[in-house]
C-alpha atoms as a PDB file:
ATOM      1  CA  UNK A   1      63.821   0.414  -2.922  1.00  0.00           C
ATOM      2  CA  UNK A   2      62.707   3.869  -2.592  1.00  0.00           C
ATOM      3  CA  UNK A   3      62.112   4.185  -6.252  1.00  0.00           C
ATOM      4  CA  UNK A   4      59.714   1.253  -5.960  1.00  0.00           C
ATOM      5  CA  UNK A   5      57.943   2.648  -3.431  1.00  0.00           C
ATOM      6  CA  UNK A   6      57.360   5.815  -5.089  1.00  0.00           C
ATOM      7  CA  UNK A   7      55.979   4.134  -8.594  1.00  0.00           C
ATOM      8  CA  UNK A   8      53.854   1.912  -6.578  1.00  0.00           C
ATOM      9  CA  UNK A   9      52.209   4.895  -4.361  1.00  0.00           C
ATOM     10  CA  UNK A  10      52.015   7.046  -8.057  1.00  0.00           C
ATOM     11  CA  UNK A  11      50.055   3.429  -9.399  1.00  0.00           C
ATOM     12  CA  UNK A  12      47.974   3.519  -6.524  1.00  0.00           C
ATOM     13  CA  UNK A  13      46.672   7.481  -6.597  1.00  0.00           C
ATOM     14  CA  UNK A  14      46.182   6.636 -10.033  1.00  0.00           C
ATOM     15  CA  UNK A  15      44.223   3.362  -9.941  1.00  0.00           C
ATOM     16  CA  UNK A  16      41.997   5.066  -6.816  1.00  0.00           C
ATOM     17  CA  UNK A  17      41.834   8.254  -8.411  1.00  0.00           C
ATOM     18  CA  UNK A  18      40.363   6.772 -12.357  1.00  0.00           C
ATOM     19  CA  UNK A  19      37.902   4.287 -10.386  1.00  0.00           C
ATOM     20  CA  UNK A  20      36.885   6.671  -8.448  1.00  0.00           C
ATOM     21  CA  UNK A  21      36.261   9.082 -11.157  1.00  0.00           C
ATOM     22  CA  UNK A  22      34.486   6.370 -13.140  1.00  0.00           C
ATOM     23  CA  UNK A  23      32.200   5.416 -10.273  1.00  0.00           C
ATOM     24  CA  UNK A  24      31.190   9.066  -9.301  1.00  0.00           C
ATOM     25  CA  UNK A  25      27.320  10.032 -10.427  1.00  0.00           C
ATOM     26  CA  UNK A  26      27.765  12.355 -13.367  1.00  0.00           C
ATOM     27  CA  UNK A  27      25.305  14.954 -11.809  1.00  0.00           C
ATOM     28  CA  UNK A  28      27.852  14.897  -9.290  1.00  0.00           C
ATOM     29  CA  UNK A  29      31.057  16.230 -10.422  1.00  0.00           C
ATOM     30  CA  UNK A  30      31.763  19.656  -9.626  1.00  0.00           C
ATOM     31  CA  UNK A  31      34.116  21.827 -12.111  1.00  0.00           C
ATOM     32  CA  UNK A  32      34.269  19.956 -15.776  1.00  0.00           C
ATOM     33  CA  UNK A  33      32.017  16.997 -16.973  1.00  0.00           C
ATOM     34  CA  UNK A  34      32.294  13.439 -15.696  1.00  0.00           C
ATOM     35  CA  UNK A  35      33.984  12.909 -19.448  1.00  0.00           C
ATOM     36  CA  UNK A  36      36.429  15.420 -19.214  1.00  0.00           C
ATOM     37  CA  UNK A  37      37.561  14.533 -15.778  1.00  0.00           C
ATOM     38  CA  UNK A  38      38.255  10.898 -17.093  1.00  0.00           C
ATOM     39  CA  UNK A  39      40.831  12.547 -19.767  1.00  0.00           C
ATOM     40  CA  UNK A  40      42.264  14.639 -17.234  1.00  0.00           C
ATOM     41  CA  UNK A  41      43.111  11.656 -15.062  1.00  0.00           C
ATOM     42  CA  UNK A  42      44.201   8.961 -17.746  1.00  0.00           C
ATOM     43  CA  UNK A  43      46.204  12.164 -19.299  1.00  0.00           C
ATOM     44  CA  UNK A  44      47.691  13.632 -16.114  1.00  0.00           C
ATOM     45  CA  UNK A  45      48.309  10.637 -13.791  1.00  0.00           C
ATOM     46  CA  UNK A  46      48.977  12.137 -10.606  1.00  0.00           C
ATOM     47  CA  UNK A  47      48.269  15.442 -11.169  1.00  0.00           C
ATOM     48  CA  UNK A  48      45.159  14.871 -12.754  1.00  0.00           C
ATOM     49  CA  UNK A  49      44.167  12.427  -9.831  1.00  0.00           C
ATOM     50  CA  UNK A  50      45.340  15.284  -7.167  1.00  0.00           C
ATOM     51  CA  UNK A  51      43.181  17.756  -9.042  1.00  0.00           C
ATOM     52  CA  UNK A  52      40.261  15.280  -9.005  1.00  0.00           C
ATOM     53  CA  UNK A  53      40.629  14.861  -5.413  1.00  0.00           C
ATOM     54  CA  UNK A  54      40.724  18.451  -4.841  1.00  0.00           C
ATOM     55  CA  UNK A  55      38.392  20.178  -7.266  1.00  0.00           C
ATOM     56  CA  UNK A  56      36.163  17.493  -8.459  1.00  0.00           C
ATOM     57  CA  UNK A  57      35.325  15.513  -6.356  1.00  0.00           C
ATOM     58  CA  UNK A  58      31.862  15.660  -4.733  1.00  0.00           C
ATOM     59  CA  UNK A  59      32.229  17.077  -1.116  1.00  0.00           C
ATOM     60  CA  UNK A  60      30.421  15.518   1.737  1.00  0.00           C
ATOM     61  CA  UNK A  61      30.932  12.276   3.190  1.00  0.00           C
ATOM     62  CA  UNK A  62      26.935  10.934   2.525  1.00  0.00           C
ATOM     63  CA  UNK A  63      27.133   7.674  -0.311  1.00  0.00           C
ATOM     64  CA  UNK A  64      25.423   7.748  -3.470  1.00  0.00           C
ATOM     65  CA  UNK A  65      21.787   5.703  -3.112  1.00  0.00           C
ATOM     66  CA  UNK A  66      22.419   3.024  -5.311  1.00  0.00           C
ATOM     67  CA  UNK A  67      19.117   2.102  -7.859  1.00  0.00           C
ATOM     68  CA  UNK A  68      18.683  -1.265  -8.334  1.00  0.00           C
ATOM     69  CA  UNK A  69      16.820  -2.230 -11.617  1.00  0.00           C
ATOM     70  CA  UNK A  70      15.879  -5.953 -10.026  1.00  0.00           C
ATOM     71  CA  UNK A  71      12.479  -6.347  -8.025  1.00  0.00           C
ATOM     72  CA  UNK A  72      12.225  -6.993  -4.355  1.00  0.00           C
ATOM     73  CA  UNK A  73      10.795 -10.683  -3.099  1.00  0.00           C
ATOM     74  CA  UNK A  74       7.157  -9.586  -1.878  1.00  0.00           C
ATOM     75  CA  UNK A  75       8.838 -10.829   1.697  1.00  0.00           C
ATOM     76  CA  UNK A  76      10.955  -8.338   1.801  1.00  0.00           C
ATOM     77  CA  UNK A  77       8.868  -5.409   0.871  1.00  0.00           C
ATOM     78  CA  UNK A  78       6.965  -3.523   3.671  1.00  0.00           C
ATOM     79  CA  UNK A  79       4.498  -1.532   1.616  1.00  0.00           C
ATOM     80  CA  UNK A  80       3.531  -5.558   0.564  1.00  0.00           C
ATOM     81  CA  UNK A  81       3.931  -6.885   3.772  1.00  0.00           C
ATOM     82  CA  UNK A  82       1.926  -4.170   5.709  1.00  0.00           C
ATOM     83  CA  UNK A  83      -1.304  -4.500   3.103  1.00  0.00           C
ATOM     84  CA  UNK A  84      -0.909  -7.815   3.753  1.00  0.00           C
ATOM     85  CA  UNK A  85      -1.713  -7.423   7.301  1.00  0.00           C
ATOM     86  CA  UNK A  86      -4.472  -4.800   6.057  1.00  0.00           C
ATOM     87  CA  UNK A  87      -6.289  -7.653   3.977  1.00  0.00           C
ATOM     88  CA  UNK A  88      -5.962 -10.147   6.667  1.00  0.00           C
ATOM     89  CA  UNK A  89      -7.643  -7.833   9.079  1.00  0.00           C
ATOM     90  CA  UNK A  90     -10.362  -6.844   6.705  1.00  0.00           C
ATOM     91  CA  UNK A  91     -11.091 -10.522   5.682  1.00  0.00           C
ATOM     92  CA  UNK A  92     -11.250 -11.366   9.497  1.00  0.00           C
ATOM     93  CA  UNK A  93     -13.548  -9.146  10.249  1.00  0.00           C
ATOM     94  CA  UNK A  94     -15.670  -9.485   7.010  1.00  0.00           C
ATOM     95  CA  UNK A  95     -15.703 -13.721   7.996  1.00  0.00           C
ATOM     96  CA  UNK A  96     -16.980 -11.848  12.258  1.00  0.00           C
ATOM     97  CA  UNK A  97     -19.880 -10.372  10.749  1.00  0.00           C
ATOM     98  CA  UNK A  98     -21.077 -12.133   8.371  1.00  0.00           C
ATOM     99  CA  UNK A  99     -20.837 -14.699  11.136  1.00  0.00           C
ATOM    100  CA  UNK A 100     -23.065 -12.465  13.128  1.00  0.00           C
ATOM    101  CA  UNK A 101     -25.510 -11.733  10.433  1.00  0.00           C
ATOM    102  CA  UNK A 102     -26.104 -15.469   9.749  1.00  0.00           C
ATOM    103  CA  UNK A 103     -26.657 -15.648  13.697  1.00  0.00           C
ATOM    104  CA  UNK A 104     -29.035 -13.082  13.665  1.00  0.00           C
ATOM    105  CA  UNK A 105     -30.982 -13.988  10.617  1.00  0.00           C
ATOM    106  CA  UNK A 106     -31.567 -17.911  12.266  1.00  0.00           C
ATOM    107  CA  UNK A 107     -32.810 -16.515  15.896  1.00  0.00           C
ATOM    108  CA  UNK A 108     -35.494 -13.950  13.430  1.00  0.00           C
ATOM    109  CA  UNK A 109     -35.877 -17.335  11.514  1.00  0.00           C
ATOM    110  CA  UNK A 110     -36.586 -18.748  14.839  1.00  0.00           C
ATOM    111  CA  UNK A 111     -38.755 -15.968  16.472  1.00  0.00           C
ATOM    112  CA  UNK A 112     -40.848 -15.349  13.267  1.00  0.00           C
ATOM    113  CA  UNK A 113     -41.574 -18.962  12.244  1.00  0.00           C
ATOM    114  CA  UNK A 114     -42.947 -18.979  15.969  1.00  0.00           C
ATOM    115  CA  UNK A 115     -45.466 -16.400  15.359  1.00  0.00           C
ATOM    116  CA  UNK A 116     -46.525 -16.531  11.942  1.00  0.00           C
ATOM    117  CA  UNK A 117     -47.742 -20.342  12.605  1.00  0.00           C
ATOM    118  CA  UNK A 118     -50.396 -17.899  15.768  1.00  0.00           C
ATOM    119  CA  UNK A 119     -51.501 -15.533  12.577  1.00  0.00           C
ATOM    120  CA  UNK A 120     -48.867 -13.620  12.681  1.00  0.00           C
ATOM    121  CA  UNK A 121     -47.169 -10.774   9.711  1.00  0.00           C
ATOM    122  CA  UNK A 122     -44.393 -11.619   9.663  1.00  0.00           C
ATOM    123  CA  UNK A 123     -43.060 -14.812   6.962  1.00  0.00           C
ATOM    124  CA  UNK A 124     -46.629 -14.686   5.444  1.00  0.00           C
ATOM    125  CA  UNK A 125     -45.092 -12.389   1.930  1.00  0.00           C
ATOM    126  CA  UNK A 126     -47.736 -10.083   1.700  1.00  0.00           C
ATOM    127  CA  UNK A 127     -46.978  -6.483   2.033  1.00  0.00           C
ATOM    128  CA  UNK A 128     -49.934  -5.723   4.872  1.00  0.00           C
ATOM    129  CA  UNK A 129     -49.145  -8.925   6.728  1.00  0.00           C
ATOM    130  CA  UNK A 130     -51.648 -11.331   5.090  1.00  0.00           C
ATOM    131  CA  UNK A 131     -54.396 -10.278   8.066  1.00  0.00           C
ATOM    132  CA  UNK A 132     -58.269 -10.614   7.113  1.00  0.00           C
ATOM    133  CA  UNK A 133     -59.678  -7.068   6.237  1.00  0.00           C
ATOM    134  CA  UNK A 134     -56.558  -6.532   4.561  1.00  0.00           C
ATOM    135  CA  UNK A 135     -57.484  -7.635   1.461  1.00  0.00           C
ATOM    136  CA  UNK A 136     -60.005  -4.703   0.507  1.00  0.00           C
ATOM    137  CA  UNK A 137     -57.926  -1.443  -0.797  1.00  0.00           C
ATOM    138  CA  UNK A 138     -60.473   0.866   0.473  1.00  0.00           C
ATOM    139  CA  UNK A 139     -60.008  -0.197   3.611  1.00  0.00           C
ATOM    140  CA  UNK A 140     -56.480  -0.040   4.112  1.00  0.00           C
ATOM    141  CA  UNK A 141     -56.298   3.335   3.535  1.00  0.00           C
ATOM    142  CA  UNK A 142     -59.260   4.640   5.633  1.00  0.00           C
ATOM    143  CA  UNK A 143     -58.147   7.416   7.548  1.00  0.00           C
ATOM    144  CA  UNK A 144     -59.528   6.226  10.385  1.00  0.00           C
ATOM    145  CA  UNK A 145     -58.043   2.943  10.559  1.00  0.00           C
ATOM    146  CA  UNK A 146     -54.499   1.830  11.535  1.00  0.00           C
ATOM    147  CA  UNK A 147     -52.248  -0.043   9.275  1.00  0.00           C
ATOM    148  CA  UNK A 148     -53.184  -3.499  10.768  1.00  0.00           C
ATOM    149  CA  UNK A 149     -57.307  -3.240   9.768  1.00  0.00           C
ATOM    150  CA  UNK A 150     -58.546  -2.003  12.664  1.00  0.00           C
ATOM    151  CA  UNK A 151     -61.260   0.495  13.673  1.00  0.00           C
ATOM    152  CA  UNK A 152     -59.203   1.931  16.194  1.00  0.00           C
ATOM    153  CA  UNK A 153     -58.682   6.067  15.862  1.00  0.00           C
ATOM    154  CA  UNK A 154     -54.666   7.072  16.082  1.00  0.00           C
END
């Protein structure tokens, strides 16, 4: 019984000690190469499993980040997730004001087509507001006239 005991511990420090040689990170290792390691282990069973424990082994208790090769669902990622919330934002506010701007442009709308129906500038599409007087060149640029026609001195 004790002899059964003993192979099965000697299997076990050698089954831990290979796998756990094989899934070290290369950069790892301390002492030999990954490689060499791997031949010291399948040549010295327990003693090259005791040395592995002992000399090669990476020290510190932090795991090795795993890579993963696969891409993430864009649900799960939080870069994608947090632009998400970026673009929402953005495109609510974009729809707010041009929801304002349409507002704004119907009550000018409103106020201009009031006062361009009395003679008014504004609506009319001429650059000097369409007023009588305003047609002669010369007299738009009198100095001593405003910019509406009039006589009156600034």
């Amino acid at each position: 019984m004790p002899r059964v005991l003993v192979a099965v511990a000697v299997l076990a420090i050698y089954v831990y000690g290979i796998v756990d040689v094989i899934r070290t990170d290369k950069n790892l290792t301390r002492g030999i190469s990954k490689t060499a390691w791997i031949v010291v282990v399948v040549v010295l069973p327990v003693v090259g499993a005791a040395l592995w424990f002992i000399i090669g082994r990476p020290r510190g208790n932090r795991p090795v980040p795993q890579t993963y090769s696969h891409t993430t669902a864009p649900d799960d990622d939080p870069d994608f997730l947090r632009n998400l919330e970026l673009r929402r934002r953005n495109q609510a506010e974009a729809d707010r004001l041009k929801k304002l701007k349409d507002e704004l442009q119907a009550k000018e709308r409103k106020v201009n087509g009031g006062t361009s129906g009395a003679g008014g500038a504004e609506g009319t599409g001429k650059p000097n507001g369409g007023r009588r007087g305003d047609t002669h060149p010369e007299e738009s640029h009198h100095p001593e006239t405003d910019s509406h026609g009039t006589d009156e001195v600034k």
